[in-house]
Protein backbone atom coordinates (compact mmCIF):
# COMPACT_ATOMS: atom_id res chain seq x y z
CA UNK A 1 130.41 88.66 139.58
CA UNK A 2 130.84 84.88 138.81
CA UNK A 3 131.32 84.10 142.58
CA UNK A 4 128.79 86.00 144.01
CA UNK A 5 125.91 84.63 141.00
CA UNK A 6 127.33 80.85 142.13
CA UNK A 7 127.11 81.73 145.81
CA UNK A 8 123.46 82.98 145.22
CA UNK A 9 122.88 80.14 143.04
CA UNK A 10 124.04 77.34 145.84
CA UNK A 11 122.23 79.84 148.49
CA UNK A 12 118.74 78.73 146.20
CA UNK A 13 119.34 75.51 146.16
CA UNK A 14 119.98 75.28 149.63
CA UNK A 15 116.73 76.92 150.73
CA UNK A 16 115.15 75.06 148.07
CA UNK A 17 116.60 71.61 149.69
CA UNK A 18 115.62 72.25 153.33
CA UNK A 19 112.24 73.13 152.17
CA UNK A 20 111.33 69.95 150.30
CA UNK A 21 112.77 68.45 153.59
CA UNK A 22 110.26 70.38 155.92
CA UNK A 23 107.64 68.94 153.59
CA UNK A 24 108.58 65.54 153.42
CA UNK A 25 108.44 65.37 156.94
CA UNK A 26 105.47 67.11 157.53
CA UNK A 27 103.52 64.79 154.88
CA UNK A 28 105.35 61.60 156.63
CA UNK A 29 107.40 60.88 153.32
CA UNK A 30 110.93 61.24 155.29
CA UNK A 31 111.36 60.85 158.68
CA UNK A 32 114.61 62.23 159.44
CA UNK A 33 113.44 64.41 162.36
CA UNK A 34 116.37 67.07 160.54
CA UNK A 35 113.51 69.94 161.12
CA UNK A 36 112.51 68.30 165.01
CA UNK A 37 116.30 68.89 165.67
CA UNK A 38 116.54 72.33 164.13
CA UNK A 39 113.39 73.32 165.96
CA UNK A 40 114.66 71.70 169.14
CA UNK A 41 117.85 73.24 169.17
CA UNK A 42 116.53 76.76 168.74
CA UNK A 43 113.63 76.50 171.19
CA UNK A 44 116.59 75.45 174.17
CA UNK A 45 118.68 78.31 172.47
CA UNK A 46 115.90 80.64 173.34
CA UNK A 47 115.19 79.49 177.03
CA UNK A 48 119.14 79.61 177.86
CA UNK A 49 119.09 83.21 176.40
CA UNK A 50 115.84 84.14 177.71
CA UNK A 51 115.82 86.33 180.93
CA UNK A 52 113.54 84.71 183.38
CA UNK A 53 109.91 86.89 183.38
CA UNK A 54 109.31 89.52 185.31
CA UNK A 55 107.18 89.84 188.99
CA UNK A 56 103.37 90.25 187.94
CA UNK A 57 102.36 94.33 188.52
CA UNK A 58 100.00 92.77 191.10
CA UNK A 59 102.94 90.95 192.89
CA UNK A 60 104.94 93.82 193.11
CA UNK A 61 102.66 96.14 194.54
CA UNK A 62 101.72 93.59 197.24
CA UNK A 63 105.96 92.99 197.62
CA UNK A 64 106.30 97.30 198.11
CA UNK A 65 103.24 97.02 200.98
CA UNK A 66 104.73 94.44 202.90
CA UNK A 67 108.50 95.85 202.92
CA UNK A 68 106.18 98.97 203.75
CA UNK A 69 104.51 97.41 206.97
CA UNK A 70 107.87 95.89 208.05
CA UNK A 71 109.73 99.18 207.48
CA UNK A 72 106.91 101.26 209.42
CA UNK A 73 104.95 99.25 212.11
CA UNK A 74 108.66 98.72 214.48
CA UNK A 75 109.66 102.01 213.52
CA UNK A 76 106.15 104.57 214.53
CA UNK A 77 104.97 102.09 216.97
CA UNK A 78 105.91 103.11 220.38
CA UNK A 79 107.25 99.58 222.11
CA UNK A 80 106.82 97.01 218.69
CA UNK A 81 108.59 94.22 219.93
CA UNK A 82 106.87 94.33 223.73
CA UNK A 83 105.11 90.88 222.93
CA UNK A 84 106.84 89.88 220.23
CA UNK A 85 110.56 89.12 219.39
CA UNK A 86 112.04 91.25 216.29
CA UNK A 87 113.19 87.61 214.27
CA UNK A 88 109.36 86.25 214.66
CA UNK A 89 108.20 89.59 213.04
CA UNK A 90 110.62 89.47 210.58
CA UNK A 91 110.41 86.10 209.91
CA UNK A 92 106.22 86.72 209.64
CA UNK A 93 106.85 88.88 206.90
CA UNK A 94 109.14 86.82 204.51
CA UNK A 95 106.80 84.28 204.90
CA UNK A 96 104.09 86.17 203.30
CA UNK A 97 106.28 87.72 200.94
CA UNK A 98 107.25 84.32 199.92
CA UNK A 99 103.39 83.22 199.47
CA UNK A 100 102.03 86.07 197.42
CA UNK A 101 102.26 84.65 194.13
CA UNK A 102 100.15 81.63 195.55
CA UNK A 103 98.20 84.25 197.15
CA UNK A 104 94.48 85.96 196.15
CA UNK A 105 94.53 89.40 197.06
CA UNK A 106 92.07 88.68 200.55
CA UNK A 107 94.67 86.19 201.38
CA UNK A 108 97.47 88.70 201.62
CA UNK A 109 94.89 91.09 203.54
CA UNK A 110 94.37 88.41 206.15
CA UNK A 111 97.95 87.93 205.84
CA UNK A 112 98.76 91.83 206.71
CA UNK A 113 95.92 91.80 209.58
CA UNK A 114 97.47 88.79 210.58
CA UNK A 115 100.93 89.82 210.95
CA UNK A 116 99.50 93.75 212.49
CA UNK A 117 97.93 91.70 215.29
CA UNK A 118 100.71 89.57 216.02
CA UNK A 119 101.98 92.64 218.27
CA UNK A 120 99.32 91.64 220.68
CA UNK A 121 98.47 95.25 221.19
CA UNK A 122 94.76 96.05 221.39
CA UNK A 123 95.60 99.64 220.01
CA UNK A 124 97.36 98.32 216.33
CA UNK A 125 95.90 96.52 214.39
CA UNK A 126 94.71 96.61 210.74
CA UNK A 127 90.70 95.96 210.75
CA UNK A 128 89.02 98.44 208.40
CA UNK A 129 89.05 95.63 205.76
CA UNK A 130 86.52 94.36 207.61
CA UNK A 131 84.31 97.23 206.40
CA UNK A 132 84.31 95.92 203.08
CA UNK A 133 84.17 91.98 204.09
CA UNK A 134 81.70 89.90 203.14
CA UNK A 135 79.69 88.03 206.34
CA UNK A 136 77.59 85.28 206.51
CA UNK A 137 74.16 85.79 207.83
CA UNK A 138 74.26 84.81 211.78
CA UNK A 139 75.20 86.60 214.52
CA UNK A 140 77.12 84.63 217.65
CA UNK A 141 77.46 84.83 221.13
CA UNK A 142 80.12 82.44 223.27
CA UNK A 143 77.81 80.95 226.61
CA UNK A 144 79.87 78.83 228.98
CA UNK A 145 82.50 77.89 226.36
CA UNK A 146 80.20 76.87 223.37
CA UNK A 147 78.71 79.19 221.06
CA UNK A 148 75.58 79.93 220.31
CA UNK A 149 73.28 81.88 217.47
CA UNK A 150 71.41 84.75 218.89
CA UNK A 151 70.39 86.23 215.55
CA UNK A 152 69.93 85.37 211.98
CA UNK A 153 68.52 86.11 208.56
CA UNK A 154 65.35 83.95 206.97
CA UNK A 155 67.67 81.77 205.31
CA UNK A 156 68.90 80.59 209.04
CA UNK A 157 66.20 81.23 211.21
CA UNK A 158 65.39 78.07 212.44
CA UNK A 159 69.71 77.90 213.94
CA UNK A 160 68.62 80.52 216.56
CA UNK A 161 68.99 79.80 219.87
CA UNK A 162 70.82 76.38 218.89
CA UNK A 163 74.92 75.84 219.24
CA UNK A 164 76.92 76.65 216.04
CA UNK A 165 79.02 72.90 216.57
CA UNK A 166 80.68 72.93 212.84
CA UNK A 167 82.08 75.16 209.98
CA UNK A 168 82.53 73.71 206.98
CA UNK A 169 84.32 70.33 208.56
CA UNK A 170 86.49 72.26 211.15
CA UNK A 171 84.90 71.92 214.93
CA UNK A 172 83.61 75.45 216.06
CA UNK A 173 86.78 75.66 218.48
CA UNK A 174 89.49 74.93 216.61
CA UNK A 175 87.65 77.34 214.19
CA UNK A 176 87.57 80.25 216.95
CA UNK A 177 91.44 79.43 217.51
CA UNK A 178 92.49 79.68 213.80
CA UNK A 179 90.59 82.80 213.49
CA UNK A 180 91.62 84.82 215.98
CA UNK A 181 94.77 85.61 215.19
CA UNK A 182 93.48 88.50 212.93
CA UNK A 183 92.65 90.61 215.67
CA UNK A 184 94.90 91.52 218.95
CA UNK A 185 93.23 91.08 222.07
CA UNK A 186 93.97 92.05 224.90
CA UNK A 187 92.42 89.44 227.47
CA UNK A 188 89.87 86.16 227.66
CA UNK A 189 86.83 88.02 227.14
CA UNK A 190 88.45 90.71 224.48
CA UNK A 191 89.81 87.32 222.74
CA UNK A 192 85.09 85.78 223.08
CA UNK A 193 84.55 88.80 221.62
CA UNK A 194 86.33 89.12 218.69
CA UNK A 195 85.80 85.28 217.75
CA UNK A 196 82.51 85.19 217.73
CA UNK A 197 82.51 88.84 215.17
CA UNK A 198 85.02 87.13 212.88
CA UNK A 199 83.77 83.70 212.62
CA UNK A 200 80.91 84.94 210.02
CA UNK A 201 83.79 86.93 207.54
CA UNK A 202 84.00 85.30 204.97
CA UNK A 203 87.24 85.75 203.55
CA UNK A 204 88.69 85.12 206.90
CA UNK A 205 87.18 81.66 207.08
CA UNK A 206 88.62 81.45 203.59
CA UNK A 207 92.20 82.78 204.11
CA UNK A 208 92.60 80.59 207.06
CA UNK A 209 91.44 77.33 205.52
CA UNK A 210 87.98 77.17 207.12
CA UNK A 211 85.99 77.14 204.21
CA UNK A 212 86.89 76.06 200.69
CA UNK A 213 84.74 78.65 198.78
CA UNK A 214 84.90 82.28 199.32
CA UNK A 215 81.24 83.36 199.35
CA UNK A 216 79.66 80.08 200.47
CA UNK A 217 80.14 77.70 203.52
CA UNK A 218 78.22 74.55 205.18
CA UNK A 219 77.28 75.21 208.62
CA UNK A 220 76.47 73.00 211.51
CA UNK A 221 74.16 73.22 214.50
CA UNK A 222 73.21 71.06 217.12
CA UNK A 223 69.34 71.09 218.35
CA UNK A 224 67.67 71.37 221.69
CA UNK A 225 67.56 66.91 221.38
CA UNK A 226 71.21 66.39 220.60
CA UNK A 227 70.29 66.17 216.73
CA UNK A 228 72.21 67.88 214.01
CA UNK A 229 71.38 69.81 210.81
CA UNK A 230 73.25 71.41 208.18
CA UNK A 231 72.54 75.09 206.25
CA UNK A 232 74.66 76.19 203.00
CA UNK A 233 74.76 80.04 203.13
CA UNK A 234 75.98 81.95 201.35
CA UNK A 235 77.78 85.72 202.24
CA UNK A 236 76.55 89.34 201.78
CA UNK A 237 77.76 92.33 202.86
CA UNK A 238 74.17 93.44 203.85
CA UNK A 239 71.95 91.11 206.20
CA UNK A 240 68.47 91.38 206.52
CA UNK A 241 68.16 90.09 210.27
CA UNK A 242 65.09 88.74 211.30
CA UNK A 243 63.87 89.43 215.13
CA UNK A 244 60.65 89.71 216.56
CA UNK A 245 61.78 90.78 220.26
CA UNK A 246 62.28 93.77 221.53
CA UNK A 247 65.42 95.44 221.55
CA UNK A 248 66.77 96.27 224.99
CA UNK A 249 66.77 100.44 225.81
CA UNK A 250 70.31 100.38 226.15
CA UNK A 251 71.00 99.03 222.18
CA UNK A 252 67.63 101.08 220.88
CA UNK A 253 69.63 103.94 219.58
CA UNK A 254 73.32 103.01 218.64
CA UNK A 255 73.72 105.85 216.01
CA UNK A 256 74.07 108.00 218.38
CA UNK A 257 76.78 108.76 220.13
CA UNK A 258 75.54 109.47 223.64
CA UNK A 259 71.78 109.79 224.88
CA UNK A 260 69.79 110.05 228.71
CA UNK A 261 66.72 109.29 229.60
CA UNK A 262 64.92 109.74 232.98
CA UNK A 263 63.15 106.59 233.32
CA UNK A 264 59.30 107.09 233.77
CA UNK A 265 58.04 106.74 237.39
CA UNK A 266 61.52 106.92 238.84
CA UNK A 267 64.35 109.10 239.84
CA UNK A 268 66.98 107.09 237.84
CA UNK A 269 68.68 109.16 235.11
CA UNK A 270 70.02 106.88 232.23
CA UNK A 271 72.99 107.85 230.24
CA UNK A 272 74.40 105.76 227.32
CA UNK A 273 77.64 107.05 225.69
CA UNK A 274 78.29 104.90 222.80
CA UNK A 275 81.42 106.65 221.81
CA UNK A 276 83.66 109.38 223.56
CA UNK A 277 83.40 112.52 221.22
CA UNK A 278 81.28 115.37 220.18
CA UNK A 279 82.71 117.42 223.05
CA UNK A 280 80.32 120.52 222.87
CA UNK A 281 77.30 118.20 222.21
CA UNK A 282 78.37 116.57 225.42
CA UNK A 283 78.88 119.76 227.21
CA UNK A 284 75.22 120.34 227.01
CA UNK A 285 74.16 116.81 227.99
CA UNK A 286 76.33 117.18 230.46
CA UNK A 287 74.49 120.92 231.60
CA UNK A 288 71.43 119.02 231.22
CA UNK A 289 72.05 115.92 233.60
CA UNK A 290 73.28 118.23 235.91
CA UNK A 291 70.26 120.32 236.19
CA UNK A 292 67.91 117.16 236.68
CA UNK A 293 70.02 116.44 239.30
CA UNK A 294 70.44 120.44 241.28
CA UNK A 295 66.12 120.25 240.92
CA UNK A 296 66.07 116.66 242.78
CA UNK A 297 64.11 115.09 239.60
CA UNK A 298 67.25 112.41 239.76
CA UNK A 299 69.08 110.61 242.84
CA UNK A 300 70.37 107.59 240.69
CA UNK A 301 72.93 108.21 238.24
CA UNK A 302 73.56 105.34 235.95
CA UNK A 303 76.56 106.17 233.31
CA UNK A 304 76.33 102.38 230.58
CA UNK A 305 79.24 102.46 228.55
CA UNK A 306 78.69 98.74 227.05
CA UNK A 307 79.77 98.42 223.24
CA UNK A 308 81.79 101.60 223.83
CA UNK A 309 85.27 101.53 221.87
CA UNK A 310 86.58 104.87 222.64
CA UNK A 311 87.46 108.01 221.58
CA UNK A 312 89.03 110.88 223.87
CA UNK A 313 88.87 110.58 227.49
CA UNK A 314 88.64 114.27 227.88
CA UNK A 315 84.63 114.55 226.69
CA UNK A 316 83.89 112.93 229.84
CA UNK A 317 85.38 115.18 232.07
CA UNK A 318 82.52 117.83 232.81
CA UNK A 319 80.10 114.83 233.34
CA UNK A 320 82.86 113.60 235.71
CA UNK A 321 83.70 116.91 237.08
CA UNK A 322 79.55 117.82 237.55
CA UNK A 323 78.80 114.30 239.50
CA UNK A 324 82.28 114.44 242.40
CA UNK A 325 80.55 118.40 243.30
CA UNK A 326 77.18 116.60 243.84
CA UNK A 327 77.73 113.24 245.11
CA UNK A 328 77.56 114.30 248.54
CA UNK A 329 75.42 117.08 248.54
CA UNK A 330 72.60 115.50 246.86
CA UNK A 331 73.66 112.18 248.11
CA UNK A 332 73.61 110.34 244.70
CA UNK A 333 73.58 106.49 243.74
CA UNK A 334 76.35 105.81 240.98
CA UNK A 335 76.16 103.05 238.73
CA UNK A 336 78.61 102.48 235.93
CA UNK A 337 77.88 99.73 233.42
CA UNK A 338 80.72 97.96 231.52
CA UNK A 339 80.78 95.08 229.08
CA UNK A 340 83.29 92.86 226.78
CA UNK A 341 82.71 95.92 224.03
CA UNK A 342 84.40 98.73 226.42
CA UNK A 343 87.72 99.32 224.87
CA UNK A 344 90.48 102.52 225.00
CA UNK A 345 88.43 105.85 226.31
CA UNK A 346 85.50 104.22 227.62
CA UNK A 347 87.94 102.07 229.79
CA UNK A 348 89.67 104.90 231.10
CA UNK A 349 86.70 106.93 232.04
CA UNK A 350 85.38 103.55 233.92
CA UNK A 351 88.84 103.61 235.77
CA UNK A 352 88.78 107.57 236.75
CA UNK A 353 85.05 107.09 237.59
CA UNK A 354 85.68 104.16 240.23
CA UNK A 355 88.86 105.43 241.98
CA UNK A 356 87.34 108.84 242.34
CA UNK A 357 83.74 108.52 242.90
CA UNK A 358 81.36 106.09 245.00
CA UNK A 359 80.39 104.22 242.13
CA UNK A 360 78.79 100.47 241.76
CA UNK A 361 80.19 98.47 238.76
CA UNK A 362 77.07 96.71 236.55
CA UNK A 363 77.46 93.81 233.99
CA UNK A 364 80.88 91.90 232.21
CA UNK A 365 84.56 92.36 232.27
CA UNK A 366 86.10 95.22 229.93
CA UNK A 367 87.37 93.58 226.72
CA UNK A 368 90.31 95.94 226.97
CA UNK A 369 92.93 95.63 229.13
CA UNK A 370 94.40 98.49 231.41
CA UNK A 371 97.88 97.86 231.46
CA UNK A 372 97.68 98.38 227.02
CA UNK A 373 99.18 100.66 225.22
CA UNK A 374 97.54 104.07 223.73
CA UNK A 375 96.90 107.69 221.70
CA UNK A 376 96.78 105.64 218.52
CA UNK A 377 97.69 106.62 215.05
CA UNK A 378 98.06 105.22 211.40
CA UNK A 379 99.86 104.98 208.06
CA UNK A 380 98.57 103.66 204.94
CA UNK A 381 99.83 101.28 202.78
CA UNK A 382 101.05 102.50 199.41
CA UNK A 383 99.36 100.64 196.99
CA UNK A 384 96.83 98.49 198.84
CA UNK A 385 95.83 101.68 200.69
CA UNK A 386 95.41 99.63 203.97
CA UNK A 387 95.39 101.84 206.99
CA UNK A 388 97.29 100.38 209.84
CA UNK A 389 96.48 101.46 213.38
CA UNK A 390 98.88 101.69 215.91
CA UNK A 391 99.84 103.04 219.24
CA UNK A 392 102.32 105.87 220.02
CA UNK A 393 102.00 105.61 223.64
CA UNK A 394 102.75 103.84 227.40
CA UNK A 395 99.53 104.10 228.96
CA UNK A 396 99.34 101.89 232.04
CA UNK A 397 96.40 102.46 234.16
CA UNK A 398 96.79 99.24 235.39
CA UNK A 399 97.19 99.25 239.47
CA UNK A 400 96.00 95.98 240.59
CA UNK A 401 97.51 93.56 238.30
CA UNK A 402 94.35 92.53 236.70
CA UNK A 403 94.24 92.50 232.59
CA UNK A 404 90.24 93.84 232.80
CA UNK A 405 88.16 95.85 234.74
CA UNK A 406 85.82 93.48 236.72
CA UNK A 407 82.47 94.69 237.36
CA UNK A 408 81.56 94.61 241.26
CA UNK A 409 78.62 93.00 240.17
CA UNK A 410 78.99 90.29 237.58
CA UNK A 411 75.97 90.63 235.43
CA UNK A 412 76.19 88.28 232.04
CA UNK A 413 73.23 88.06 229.79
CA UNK A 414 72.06 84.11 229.55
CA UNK A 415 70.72 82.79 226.22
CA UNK A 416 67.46 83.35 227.12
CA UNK A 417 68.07 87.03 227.91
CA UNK A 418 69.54 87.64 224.50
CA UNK A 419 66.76 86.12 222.80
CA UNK A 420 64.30 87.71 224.44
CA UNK A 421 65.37 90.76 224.38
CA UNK A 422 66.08 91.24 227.91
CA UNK A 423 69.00 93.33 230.20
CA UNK A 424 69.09 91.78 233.51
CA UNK A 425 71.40 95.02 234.47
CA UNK A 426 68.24 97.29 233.29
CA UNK A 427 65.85 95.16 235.64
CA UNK A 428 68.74 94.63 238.74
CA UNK A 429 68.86 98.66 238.61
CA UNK A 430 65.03 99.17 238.27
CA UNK A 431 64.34 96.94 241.01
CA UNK A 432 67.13 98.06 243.65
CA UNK A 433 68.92 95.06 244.31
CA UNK A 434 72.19 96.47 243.90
């Protein structure tokens, strides 16, 4: 019992000791450091021992999606590595997975859209984040290689009509360049297209270094005189657009999928299909068009797919089917009108329509390119829920080389035309020049 009370007794006086110690040199009376070196010693004890700290919840859900996309893209789509070689794809993805720490989450969206598009496949891509994308309030339009505002809100009213020349500091081309790699395309005018759409998202211009802030950006224009001016806006994902001129008959009802209209004071039947679907409603168009035609109220059939990006081919077929029994008989005039915006189905019923009726092409090259691929599909994401599109199909319709249908008459809206409001292929088919 003596040995343990002396062994509690030294135990004390120990304690006792180091305290006074810790308070010396906390009050400045000692200045051994004894407790600095005690303290130092442990607090290296504990990083040696320490495990290093886990990924962030965050990080590892964006790490799962990404092995996802790499895992399922090469293996659903039907020719992955067509336009691009497996090590660049695979060397794509470590580099994001590498970056997502450093990453906000729209970053490793563009990042995914990005790498999706890198397939150069018209069909696959990943561009319903779009949806939910911020834009900033101007709408563009390329004119012999510089572009141009055709439409704003009233914070940027006075930039229409002018040339977009800067965004934030980066020159409007090098801009277009850097932001069109988040969206395949499949040719020049697919490529105008979709620059001049993504050059208002706002997250895009932030993910690819564009703009410094996220919701606002400094934009440039250059006046009628040469002179310059600058406008701060800032994003929405509603825009207010302001526009006093009329809005061409071909754009006047784009909920819709298809519509015809027999133009007053003529025989010209009009029919817009804005997307391929609705079979039975189309059916009855279809019955409709044809009876106009069997009572001679119609002789000129004009069939405007411009902004069309698909569907199924097969709705078209009774419209198709209708027009080859008549052509003759009632000795129609075809026109077909096609634009940058007709893509997949629309494309395909504009190739089956010229190689097997006597039909006139109106207006701009197709945006999509024959010789793509097709019958697209999707997966989703796990955590992100990102759908990715992609194509499970060969479908070459391309017989002539060409990576667009040309029109046979090239018909390309001028500034002037968009800002008044007017379709020079409307007028050119009124008037009966072609």
């Amino acid at each position: 019992m003596k040995r343990i009370a002396i062994f509690i007794l030294i135990m004390v006086g120990w304690v006792f000791l180091m305290g006074l110690s810790y308070v010396f040199e906390k009050t400045g009376v000692l200045s051994t450091g004894f407790w600095t070196e005690i303290r130092e010693w442990w607090e290296v004890g504990k990083v040696v021992q320490q495990p290093p700290p886990p990924k962030s919840a965050r990080e590892e859900r964006w790490q799962q999606d990404i092995e996802h996309l790499a895992r399922d893209l090469p293996l659903l789509h039907v020719n992955a590595y067509n336009n691009l070689s497996k090590d660049v794809f695979e060397g794509k993805i470590e580099a994001l997975k590498a970056d997502v720490p450093d990453l906000e989450d729209h970053e490793i969206v563009a990042g995914i859209m990005s790498i999706v598009a890198s397939l150069q496949d018209t069909h696959t891509s990943c561009w319903r984040p779009l949806l939910n994308m911020e834009r900033f309030p101007l709408q563009l339009h390329w004119f012999d290689n510089e572009l141009y505002v055709v439409g704003a809100d009233a914070t940027a009213a006075r930039a229409i009509g002018l040339r977009l020349v800067f965004i934030g500091t980066t020159e409007t081309k090098e801009a277009a360049e850097r932001i069109s790699v988040y969206l395949p395309h499949g040719n020049l005018w697919d490529k105008l297209e979709h620059e001049s759409a993504l050059l208002v998202v706002s997250d895009l211009l932030h993910a690819s270094g564009i703009l410094e802030d996220r919701n606002r950006g400094r934009f440039t224009f250059m006046g009628k005189d040469g002179g310059t001016f600058t406008l701060d806006l800032t994003a929405s994902l509603w825009t207010e657009w302001v526009s006093d001129r009329p809005i061409p008959m071909y754009r006047q009802s784009p909920d819709e999928y298809f519509w015809m209209k027999h133009l007053e004071g003529t025989r010209i039947l009009w029919i817009k299909i804005n997307a391929c679907t609705q079979t039975e409603d189309f059916e009855e168009l279809t019955s409709d068009a044809m009876a106009l035609i069997d009572h001679d109220l119609v002789n000129t059939i004009v069939v405007d797919w411009r902004g069309n990006s698909g569907g199924n081919s097969l709705v078209f077929q009774p419209m198709h089917a209708g027009l080859q029994k008549r052509v003759k008989d009632k000795n129609l005039r075809i026109y077909g009108v096609i634009d940058q915006g007709t893509y997949s189905s629309a494309l395909i019923n504009a190739l089956q329509f010229k190689r097997e009726l006597p039909v006139t092409f109106l207006g701009e090259p197709t945006g999509d390119n024959p010789g793509n691929l097709g019958e697209v599909s999707s997966f989703t994401l796990p955590n992100s829920k990102l759908a990715v599109q992609y194509s499970t199909r060969l479908m070459d319709l391309n017989d002539n080389g060409k990576d667009t249908l040309m029109p046979d008459i090239l018909i390309s809206p001028s500034l002037a035309d968009l800002l008044s409001g007017r379709d020079p292929v409307y007028e050119a088919i009124i008037s009966g020049k072609p």
